[in-house]
PDB file of N, CA and C in Angstrom:
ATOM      1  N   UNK A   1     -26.867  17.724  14.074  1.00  0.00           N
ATOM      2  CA  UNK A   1     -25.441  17.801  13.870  1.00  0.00           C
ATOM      3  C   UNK A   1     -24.911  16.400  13.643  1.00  0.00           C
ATOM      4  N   UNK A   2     -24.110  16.384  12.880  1.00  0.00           N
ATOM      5  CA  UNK A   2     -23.558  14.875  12.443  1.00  0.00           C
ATOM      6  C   UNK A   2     -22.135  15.342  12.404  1.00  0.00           C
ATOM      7  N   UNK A   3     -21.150  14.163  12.886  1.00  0.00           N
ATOM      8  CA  UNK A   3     -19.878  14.149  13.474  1.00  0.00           C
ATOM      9  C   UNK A   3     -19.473  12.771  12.376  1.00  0.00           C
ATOM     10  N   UNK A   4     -18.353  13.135  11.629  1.00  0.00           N
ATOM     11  CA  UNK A   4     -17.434  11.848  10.822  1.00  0.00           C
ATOM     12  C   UNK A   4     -16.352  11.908  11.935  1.00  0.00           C
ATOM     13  N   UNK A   5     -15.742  10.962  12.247  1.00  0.00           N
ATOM     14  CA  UNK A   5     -14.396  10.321  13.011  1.00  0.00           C
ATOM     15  C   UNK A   5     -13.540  10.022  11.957  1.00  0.00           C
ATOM     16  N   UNK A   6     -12.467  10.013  11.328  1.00  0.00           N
ATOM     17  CA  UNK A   6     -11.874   9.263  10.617  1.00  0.00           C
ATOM     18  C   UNK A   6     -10.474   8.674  11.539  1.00  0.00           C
ATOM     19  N   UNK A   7     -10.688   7.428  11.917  1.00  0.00           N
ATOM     20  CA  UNK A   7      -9.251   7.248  12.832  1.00  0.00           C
ATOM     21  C   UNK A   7      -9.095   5.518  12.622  1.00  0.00           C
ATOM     22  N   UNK A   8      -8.084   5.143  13.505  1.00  0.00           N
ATOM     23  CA  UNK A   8      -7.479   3.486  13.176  1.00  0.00           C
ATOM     24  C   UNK A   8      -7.493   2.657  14.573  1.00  0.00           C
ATOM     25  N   UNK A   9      -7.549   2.097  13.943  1.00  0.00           N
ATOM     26  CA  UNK A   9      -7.174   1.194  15.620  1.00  0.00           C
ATOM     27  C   UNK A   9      -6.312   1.228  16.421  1.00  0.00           C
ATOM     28  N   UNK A  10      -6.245   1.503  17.656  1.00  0.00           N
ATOM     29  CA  UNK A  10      -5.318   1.233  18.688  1.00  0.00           C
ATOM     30  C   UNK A  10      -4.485   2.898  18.367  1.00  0.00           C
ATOM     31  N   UNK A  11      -5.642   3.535  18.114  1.00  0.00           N
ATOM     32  CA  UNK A  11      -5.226   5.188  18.564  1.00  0.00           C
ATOM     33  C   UNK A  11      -5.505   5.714  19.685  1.00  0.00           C
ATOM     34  N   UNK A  12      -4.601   6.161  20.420  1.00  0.00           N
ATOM     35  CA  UNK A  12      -5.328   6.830  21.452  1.00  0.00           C
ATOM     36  C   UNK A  12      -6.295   7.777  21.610  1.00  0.00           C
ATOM     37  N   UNK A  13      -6.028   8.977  20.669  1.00  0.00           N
ATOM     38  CA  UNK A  13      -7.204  10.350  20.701  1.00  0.00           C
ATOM     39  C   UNK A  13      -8.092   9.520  19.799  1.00  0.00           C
ATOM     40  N   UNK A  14      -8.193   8.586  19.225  1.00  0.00           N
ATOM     41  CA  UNK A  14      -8.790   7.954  17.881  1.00  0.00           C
ATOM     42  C   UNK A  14      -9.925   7.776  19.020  1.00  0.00           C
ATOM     43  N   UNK A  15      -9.657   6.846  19.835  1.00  0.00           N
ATOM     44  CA  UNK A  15     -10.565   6.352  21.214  1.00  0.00           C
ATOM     45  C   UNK A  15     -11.304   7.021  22.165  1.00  0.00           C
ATOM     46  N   UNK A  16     -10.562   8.504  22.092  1.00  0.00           N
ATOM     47  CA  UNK A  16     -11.296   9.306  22.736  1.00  0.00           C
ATOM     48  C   UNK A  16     -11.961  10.363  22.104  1.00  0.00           C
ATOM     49  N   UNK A  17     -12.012  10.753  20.883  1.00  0.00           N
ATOM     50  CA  UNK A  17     -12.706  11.288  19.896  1.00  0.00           C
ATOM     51  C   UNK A  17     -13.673  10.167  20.334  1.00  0.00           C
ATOM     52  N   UNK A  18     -13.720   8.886  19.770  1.00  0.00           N
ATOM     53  CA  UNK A  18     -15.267   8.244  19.732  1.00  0.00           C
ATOM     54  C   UNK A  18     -16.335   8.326  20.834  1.00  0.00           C
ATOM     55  N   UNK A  19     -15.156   8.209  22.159  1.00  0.00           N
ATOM     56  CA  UNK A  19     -15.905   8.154  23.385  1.00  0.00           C
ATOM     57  C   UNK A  19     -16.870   9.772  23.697  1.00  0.00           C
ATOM     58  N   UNK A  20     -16.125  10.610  23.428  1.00  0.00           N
ATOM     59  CA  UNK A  20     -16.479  11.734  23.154  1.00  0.00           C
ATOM     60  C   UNK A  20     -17.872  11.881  22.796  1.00  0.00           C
ATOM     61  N   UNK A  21     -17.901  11.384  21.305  1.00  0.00           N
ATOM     62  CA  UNK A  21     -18.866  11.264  20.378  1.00  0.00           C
ATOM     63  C   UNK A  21     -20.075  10.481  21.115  1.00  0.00           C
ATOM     64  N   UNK A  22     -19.923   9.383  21.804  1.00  0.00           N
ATOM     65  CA  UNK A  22     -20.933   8.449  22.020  1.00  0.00           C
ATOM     66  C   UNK A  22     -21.375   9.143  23.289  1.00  0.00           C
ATOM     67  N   UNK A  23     -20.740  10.043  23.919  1.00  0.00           N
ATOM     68  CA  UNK A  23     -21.002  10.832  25.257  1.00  0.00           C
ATOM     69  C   UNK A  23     -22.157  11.489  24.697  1.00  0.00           C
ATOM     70  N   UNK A  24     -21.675  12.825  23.823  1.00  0.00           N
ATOM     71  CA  UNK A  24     -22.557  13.311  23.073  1.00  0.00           C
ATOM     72  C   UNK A  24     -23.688  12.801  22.571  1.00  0.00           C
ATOM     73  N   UNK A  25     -23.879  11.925  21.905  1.00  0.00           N
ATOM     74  CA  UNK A  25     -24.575  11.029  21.107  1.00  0.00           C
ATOM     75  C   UNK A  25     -25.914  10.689  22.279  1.00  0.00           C
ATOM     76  N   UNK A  26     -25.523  10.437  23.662  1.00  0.00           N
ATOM     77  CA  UNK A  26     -26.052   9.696  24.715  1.00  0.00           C
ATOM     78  C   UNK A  26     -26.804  11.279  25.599  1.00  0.00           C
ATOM     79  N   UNK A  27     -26.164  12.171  25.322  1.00  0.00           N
ATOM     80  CA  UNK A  27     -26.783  13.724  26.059  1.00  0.00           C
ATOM     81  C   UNK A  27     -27.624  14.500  25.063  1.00  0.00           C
ATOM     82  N   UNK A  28     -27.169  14.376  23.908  1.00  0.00           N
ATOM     83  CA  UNK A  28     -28.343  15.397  22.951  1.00  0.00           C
ATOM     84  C   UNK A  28     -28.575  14.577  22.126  1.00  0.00           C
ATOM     85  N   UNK A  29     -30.059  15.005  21.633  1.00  0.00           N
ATOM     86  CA  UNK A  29     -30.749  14.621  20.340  1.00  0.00           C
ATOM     87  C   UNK A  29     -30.595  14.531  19.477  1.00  0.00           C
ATOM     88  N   UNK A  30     -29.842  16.098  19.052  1.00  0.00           N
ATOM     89  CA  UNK A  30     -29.514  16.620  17.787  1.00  0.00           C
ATOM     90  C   UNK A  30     -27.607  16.147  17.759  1.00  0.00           C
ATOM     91  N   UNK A  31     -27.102  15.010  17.940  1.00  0.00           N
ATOM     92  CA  UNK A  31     -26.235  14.769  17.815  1.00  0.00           C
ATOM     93  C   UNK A  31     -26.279  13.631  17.248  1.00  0.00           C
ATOM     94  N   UNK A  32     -25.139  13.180  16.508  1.00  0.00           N
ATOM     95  CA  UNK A  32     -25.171  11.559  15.538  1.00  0.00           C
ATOM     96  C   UNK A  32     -23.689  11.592  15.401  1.00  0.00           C
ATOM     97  N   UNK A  33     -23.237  10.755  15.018  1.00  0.00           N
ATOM     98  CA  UNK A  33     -21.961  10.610  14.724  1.00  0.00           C
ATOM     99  C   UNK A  33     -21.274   9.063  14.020  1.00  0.00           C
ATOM    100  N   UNK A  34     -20.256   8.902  13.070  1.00  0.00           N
ATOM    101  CA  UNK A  34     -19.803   7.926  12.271  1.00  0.00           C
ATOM    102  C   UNK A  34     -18.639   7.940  12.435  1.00  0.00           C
ATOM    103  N   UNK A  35     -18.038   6.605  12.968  1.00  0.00           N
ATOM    104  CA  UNK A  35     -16.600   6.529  13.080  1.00  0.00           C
ATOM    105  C   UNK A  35     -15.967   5.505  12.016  1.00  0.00           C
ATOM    106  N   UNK A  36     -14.951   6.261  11.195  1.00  0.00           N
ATOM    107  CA  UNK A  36     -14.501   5.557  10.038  1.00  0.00           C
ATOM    108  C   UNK A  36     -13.508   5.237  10.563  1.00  0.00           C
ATOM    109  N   UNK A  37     -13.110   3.472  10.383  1.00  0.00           N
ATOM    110  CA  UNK A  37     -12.127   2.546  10.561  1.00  0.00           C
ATOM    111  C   UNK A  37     -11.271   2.859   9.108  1.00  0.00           C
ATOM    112  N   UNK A  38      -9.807   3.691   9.337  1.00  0.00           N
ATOM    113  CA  UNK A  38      -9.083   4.360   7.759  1.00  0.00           C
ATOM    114  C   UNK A  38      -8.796   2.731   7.156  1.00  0.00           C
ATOM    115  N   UNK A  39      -8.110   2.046   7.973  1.00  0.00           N
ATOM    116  CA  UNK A  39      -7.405   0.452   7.846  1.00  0.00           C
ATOM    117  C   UNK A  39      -8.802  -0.792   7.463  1.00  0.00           C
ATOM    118  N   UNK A  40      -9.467  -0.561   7.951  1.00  0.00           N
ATOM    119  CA  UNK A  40     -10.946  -1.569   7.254  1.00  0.00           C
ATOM    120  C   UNK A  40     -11.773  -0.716   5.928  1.00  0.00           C
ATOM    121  N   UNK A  41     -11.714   0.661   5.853  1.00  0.00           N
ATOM    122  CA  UNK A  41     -12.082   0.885   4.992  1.00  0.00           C
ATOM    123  C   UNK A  41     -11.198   1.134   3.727  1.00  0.00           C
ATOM    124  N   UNK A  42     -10.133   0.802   3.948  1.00  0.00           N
ATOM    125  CA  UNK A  42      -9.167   0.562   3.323  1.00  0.00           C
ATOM    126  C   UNK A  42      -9.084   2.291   2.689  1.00  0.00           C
ATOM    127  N   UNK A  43      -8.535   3.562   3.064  1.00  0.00           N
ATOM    128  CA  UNK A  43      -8.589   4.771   3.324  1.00  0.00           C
ATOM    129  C   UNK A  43      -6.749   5.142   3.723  1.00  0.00           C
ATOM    130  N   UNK A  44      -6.377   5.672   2.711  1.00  0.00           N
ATOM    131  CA  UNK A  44      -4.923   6.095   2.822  1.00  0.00           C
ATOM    132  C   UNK A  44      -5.073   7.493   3.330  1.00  0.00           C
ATOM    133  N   UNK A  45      -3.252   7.483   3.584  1.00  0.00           N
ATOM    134  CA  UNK A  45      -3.188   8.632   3.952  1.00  0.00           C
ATOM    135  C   UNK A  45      -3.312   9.671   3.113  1.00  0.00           C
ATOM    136  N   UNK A  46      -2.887   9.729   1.314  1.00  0.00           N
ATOM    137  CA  UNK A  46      -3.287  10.599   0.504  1.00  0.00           C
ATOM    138  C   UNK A  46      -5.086  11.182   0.267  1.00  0.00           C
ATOM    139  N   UNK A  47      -5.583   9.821   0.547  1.00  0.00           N
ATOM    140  CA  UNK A  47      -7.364   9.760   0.249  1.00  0.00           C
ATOM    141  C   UNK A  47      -7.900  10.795   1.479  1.00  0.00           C
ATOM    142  N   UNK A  48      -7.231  10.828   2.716  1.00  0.00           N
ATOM    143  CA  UNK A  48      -7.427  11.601   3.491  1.00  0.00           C
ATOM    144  C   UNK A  48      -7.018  13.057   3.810  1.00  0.00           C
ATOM    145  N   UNK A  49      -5.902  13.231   3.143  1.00  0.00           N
ATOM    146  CA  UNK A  49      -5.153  14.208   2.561  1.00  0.00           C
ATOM    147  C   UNK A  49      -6.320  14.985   1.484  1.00  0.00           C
ATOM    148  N   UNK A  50      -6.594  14.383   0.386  1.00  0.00           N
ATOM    149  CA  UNK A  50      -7.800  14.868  -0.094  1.00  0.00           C
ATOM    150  C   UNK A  50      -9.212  15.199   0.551  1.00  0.00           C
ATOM    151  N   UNK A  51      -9.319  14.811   1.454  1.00  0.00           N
ATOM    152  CA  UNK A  51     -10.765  14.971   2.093  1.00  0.00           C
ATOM    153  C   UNK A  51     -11.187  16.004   2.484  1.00  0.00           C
ATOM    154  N   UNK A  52      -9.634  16.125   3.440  1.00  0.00           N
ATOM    155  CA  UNK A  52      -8.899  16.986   4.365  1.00  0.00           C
ATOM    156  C   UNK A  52      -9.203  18.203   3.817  1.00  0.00           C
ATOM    157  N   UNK A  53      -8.270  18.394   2.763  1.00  0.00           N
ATOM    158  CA  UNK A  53      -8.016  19.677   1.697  1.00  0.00           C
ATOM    159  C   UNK A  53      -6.309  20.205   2.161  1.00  0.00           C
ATOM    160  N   UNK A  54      -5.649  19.515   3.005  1.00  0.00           N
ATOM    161  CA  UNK A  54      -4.517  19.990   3.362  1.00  0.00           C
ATOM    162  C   UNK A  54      -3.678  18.698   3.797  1.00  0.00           C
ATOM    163  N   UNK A  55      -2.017  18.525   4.162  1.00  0.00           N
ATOM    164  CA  UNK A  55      -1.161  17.528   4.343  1.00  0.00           C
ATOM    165  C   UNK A  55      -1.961  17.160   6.166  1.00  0.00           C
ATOM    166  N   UNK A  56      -1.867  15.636   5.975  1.00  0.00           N
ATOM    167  CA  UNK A  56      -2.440  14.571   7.174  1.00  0.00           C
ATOM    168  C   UNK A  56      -1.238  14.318   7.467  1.00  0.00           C
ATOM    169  N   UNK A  57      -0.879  14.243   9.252  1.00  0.00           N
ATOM    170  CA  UNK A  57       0.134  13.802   9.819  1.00  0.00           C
ATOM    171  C   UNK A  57      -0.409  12.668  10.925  1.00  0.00           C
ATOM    172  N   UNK A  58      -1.631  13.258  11.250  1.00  0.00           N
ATOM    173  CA  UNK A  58      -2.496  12.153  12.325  1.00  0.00           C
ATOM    174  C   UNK A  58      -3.707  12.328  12.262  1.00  0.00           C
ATOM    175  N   UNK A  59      -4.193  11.086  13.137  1.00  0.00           N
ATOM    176  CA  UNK A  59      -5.134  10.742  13.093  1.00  0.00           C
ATOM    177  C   UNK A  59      -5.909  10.655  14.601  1.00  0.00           C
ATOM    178  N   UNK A  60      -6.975  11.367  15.311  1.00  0.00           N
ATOM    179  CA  UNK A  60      -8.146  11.048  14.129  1.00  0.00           C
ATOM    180  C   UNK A  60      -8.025  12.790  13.690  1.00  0.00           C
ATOM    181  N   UNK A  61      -9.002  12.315  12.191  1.00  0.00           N
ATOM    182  CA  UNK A  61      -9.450  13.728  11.763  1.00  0.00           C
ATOM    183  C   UNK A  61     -11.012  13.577  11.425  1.00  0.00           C
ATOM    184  N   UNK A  62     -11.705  15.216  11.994  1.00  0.00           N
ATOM    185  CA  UNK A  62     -12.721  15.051  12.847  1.00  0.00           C
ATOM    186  C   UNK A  62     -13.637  15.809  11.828  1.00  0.00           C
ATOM    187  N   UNK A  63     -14.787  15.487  11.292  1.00  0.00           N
ATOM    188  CA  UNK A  63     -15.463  16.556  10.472  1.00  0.00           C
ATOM    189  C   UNK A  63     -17.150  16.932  11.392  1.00  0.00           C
ATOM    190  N   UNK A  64     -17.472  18.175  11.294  1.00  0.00           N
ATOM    191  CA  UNK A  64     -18.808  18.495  12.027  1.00  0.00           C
ATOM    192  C   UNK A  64     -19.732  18.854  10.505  1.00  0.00           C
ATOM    193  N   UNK A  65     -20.427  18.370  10.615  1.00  0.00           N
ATOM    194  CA  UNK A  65     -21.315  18.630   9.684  1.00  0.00           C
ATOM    195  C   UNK A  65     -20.690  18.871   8.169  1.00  0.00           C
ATOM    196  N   UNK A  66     -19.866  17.911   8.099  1.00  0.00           N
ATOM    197  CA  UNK A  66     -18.849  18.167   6.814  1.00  0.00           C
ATOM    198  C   UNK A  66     -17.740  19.526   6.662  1.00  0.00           C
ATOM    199  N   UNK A  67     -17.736  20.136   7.839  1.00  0.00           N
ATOM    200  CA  UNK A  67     -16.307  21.220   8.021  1.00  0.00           C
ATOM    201  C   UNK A  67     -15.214  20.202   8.851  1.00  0.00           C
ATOM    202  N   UNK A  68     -14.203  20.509   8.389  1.00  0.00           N
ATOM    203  CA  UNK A  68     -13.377  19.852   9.269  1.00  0.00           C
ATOM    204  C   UNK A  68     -13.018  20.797  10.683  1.00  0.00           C
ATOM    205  N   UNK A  69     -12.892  20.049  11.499  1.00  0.00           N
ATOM    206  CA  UNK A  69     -12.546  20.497  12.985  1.00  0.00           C
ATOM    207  C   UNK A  69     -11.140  20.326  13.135  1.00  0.00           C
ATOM    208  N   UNK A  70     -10.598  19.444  12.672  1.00  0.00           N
ATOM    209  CA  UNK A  70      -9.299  18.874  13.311  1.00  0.00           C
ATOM    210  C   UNK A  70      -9.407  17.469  13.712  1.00  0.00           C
ATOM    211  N   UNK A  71      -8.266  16.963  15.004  1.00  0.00           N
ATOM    212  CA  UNK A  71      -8.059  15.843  15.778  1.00  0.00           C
ATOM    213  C   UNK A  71      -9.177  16.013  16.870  1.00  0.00           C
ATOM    214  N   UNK A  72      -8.507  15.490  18.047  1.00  0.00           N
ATOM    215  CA  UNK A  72      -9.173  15.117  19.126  1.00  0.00           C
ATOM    216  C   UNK A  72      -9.272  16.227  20.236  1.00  0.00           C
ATOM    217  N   UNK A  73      -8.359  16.987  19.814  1.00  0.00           N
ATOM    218  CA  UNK A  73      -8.261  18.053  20.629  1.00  0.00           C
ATOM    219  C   UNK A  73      -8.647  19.439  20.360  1.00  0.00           C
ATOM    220  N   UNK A  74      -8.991  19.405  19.204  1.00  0.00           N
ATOM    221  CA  UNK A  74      -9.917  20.639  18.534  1.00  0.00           C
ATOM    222  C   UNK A  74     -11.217  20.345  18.594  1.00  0.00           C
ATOM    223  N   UNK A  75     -11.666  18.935  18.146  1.00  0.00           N
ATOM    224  CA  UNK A  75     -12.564  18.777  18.556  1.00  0.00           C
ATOM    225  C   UNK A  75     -13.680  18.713  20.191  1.00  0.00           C
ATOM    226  N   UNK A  76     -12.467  18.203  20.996  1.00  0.00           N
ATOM    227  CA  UNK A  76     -12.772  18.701  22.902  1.00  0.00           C
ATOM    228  C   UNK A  76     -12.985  19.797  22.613  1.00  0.00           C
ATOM    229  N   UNK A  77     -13.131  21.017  22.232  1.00  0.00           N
ATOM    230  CA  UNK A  77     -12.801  22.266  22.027  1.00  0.00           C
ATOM    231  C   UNK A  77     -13.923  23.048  21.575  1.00  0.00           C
ATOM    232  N   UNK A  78     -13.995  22.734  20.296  1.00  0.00           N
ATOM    233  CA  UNK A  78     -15.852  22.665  19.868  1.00  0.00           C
ATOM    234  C   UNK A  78     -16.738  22.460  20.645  1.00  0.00           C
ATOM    235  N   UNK A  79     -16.389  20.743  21.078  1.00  0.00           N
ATOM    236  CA  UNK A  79     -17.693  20.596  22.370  1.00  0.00           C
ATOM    237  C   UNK A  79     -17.879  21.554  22.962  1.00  0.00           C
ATOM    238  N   UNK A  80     -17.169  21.783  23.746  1.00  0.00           N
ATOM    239  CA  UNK A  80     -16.742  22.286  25.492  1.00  0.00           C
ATOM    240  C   UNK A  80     -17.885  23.945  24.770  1.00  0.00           C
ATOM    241  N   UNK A  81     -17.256  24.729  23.721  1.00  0.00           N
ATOM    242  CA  UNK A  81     -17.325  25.737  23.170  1.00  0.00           C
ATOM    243  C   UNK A  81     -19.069  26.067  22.869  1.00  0.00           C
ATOM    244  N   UNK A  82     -19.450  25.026  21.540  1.00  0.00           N
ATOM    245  CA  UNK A  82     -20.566  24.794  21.358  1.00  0.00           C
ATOM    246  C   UNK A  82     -21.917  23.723  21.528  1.00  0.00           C
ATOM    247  N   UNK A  83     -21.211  22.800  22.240  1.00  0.00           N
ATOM    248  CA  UNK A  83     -22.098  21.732  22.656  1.00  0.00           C
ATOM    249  C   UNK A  83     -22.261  21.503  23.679  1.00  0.00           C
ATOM    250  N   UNK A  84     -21.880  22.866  24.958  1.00  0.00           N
ATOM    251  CA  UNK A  84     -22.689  22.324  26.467  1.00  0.00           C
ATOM    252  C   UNK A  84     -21.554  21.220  27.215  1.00  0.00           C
ATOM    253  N   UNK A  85     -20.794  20.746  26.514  1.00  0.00           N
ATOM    254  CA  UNK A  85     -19.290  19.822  27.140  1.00  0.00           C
ATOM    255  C   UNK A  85     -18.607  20.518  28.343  1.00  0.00           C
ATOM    256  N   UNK A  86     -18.511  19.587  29.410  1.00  0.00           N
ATOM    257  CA  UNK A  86     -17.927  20.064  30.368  1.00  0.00           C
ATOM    258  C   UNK A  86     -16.186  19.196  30.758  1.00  0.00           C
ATOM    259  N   UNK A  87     -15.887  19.708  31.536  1.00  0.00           N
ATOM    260  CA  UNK A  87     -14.466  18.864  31.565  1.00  0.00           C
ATOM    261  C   UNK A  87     -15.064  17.935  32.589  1.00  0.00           C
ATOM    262  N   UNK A  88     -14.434  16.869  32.862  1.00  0.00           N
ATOM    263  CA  UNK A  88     -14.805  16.066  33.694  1.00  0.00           C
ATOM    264  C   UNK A  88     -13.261  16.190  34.976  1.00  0.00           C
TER     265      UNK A  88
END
């Protein structure tokens, strides 16, 4: 399973999407994950809008294996759902 992040600096869910990810990353095998900096990769809000397939209001936006999930909180959600994630 491979996880895209797309988020910016000094986001909050941006930060916890990653932490998330590196949790994951650190418990299963079959997990990987890429966190895209939108502002270093120089990545607008329309370019993401396209990615998307629908209007971007925030960030982060979360793709699983190239489906989109959502933010940070759809993505907790997935985990929890299909990846064995527990609440802490």
């Amino acid at each position: 399973m491979f996880v895209v992040i797309f988020g910016r600096p000094a986001c909050p869910f941006c930060v916890r999407a990653k932490e998330l990810a590196e949790k994951l990353k650190e418990e299963r095998d079959d997990f990987n994950y890429r966190y895209v900096d939108i502002h270093a990769e120089g990545i607008s809000k329309a370019d993401l809008e396209k990615t998307v397939g629908k209007p971007v209001e925030t960030v982060p936006q979360i793709f699983v294996d190239q489906d989109h999930v959502g933010g940070f909180t759809e993505f907790e959600a997935y985990a929890k759902a299909n990846l064995g994630l527990y609440s802490e």
